[in-house]
Each structure stands twice: as structure tokens, then as C-alpha cells.
C-alpha atoms as a PDB file:
ATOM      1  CA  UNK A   1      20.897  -5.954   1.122  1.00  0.00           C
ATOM      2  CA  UNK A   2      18.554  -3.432   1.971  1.00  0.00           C
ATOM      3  CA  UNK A   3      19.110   0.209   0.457  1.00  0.00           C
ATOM      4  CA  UNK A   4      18.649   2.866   2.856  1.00  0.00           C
ATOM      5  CA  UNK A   5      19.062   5.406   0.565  1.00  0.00           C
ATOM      6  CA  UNK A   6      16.342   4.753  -1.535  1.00  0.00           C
ATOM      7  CA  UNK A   7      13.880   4.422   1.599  1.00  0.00           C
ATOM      8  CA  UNK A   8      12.192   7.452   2.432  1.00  0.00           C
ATOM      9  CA  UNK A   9       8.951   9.844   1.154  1.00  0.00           C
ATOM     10  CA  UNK A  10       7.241   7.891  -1.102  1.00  0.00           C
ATOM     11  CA  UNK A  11       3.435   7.520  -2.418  1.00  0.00           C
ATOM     12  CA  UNK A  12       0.757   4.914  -1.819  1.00  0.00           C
ATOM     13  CA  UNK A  13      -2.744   5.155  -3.366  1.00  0.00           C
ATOM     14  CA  UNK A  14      -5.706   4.918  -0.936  1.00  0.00           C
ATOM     15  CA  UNK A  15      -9.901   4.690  -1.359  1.00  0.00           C
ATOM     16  CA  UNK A  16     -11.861   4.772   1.716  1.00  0.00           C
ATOM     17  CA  UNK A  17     -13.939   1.909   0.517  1.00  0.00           C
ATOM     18  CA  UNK A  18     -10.820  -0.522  -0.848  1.00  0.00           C
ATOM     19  CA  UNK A  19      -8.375   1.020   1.693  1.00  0.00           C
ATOM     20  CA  UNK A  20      -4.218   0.506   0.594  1.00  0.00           C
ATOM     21  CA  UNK A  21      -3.686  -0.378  -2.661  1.00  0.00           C
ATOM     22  CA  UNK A  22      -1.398  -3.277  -1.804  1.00  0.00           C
ATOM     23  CA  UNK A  23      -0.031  -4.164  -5.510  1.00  0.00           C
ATOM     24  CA  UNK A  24      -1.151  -6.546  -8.353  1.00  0.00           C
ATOM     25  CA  UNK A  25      -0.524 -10.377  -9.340  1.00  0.00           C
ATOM     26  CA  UNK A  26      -1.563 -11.777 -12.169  1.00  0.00           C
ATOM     27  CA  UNK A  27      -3.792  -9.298 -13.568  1.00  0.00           C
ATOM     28  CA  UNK A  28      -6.152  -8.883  -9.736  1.00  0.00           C
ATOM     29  CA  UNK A  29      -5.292  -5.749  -7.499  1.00  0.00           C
ATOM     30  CA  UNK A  30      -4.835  -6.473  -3.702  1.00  0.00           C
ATOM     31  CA  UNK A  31      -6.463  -3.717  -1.445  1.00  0.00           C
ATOM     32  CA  UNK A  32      -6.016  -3.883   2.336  1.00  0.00           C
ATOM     33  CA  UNK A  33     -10.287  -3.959   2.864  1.00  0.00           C
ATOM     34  CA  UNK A  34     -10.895  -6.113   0.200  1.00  0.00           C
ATOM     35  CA  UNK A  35      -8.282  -9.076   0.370  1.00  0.00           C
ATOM     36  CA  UNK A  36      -4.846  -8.397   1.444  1.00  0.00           C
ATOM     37  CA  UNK A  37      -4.222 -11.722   0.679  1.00  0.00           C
ATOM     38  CA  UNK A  38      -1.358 -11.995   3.210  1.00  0.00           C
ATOM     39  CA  UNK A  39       0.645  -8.778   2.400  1.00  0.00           C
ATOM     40  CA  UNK A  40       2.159  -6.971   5.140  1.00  0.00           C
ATOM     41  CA  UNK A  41       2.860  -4.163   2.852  1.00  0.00           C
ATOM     42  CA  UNK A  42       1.971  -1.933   0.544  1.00  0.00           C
ATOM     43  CA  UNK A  43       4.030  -0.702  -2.525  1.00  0.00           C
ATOM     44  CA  UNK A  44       5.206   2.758  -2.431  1.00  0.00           C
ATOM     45  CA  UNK A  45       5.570   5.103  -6.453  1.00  0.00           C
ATOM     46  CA  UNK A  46       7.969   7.642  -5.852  1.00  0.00           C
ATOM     47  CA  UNK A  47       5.472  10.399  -6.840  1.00  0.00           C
ATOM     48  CA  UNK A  48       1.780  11.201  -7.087  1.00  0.00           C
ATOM     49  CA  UNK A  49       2.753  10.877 -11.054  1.00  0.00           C
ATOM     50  CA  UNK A  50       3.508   7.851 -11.206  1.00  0.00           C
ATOM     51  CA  UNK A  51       1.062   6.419  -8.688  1.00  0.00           C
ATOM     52  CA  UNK A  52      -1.502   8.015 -11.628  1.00  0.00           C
ATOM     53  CA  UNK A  53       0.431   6.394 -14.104  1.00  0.00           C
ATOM     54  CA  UNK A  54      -0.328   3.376 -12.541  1.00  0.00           C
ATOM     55  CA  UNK A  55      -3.995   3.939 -12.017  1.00  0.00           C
ATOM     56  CA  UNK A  56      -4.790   5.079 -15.386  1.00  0.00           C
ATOM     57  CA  UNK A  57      -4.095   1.709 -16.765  1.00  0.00           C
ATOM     58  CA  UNK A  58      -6.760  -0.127 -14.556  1.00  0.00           C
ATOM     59  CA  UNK A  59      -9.846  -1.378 -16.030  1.00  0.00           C
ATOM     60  CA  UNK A  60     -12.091  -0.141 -13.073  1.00  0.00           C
ATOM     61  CA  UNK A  61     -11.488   2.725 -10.832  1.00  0.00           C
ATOM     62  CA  UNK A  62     -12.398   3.217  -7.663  1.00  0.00           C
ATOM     63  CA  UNK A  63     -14.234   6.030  -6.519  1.00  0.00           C
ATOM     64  CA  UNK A  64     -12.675   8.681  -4.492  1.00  0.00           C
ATOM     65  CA  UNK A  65      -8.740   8.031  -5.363  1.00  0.00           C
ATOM     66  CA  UNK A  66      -6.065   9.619  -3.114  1.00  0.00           C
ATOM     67  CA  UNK A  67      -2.639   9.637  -3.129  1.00  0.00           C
ATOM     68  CA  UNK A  68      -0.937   9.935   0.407  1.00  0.00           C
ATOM     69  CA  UNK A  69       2.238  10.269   1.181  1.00  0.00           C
ATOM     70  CA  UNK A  70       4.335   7.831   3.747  1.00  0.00           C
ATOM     71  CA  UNK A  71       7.664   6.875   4.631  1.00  0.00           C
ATOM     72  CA  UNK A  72       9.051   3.565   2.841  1.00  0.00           C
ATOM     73  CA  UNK A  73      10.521   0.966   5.268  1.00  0.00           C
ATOM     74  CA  UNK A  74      11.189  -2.295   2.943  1.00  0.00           C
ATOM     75  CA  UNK A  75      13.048  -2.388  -0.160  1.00  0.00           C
ATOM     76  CA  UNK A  76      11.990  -5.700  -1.547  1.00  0.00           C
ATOM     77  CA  UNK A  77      14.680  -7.971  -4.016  1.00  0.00           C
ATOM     78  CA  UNK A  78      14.101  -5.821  -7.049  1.00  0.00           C
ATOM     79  CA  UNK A  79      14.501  -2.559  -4.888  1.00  0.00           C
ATOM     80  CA  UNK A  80      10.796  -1.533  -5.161  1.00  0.00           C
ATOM     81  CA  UNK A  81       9.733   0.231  -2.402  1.00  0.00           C
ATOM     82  CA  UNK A  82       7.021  -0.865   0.067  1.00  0.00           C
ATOM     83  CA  UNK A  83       5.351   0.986   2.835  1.00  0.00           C
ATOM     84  CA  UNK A  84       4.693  -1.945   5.868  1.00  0.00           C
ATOM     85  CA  UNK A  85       1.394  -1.467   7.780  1.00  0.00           C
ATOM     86  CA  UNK A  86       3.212   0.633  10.676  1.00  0.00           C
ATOM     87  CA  UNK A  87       4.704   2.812   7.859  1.00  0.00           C
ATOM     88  CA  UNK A  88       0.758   3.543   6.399  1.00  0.00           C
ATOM     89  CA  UNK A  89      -0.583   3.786  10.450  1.00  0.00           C
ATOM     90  CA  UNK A  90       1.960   6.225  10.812  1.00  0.00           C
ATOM     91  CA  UNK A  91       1.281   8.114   7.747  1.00  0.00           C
ATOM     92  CA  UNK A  92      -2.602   8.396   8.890  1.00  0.00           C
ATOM     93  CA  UNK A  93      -3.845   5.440   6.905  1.00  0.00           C
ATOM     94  CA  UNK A  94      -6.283   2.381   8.806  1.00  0.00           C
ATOM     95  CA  UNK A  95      -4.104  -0.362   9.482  1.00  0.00           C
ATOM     96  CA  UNK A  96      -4.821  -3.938   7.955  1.00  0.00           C
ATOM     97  CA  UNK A  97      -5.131  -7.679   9.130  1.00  0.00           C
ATOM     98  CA  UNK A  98      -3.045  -8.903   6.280  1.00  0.00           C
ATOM     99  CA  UNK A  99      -4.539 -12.664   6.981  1.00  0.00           C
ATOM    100  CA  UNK A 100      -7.059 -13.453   4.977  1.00  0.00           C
ATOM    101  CA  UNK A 101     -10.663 -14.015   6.035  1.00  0.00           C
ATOM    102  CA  UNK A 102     -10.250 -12.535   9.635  1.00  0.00           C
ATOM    103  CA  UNK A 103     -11.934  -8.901   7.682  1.00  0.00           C
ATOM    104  CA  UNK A 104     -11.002  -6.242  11.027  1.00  0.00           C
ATOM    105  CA  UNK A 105      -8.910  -3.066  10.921  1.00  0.00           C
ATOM    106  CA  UNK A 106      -6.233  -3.163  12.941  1.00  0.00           C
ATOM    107  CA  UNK A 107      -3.570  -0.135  15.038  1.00  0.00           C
ATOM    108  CA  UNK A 108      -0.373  -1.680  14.814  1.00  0.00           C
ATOM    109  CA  UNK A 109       0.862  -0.835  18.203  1.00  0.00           C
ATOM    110  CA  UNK A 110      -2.169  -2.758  19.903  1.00  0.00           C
ATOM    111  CA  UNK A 111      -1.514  -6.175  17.908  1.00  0.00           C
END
């Protein structure tokens, strides 16, 4: 069941050059220019803090870091938080094709 209360202002980190960080699996980081490697959404740290936290423990950094602010929309199973692409377009980020291979930008209204 989803838990409304915990939706709301969260964090997602952003590079012009990788995009939405989208989350890790086994040890890779998923970025919505890179590969989004079918991910719809991205995961939300409830402060600029922790989204550092989270960044200091990566091997390589990308240039030009930002954290920006959005409104979560998906609590997933474990009640992390996830921002979906509307949630990011909405909060000023680029929208994503979250398909692999098909490499465009998208505005989530005009898909």
C-alpha cells in the first residue's frame, strides 16, 4: 500500500552530462542520459545531506553535481521514495526515454 504521507519534497541528484541519477544495481549507477536501463523513475534522499552521503561513496564523480528538489510520487515495496519522470519534468529536470537504446529526451506530456 502506497504511503502518502511519506510522498512529498524530496531530493534527486542531477549532472547535465549524466542527467537523473536513477539508482544503483549491483555495484553500476543508472543515469537517465547514459542508460536508464528501463527505469521510469528516479530515487528521491530526503535531503541534500543525504543525497551527498550517497555521492561521497562513489568511485567516480561526475562533474558539475546538483541536487534539485522534486515532489515524490511512488513509494516503492521497501517505502523508498522515487520521483517518476513527470515528477523530475515538473521539477525542471529533461525528461527520459527509459527504454534502452532509443537515446532521445523526452516532455512527458507530448509522449
Amino acid at each position: 500500500m502506497l504511503d502518502r504521507r511519506r510522498l512529498g519534497r524530496q531530493i534527486v541528484i542531477y549532472t547535465r552530462s549524466n542527467g537523473v541519477y536513477l539508482g544503483s544495481a549491483i555495484g553500476l549507477g543508472f543515469w537517465s542520459k547514459l542508460d536508464p536501463a528501463g527505469q521510469d523513475a528516479a530515487i528521491t534522499f530526503p535531503n541534500i545531506r543525504e543525497a551527498k552521503r550517497i555521492v561521497r561513496n562513489w568511485e567516480t564523480r561526475p562533474p558539475g553535481i546538483q541536487y534539485k528538489q522534486v515532489r515524490a510520487d511512488i513509494t516503492g515495496i521497501d517505502y523508498t521514495m522515487y520521483a517518476s519522470i513527470e515528477a523530475c519534468f515538473r521539477a525542471g529536470l529533461p525528461g527520459w526515454d527509459p527504454l534502452p537504446g532509443r537515446d532521445r529526451t523526452i516532455n512527458p506530456s507530448s509522449s
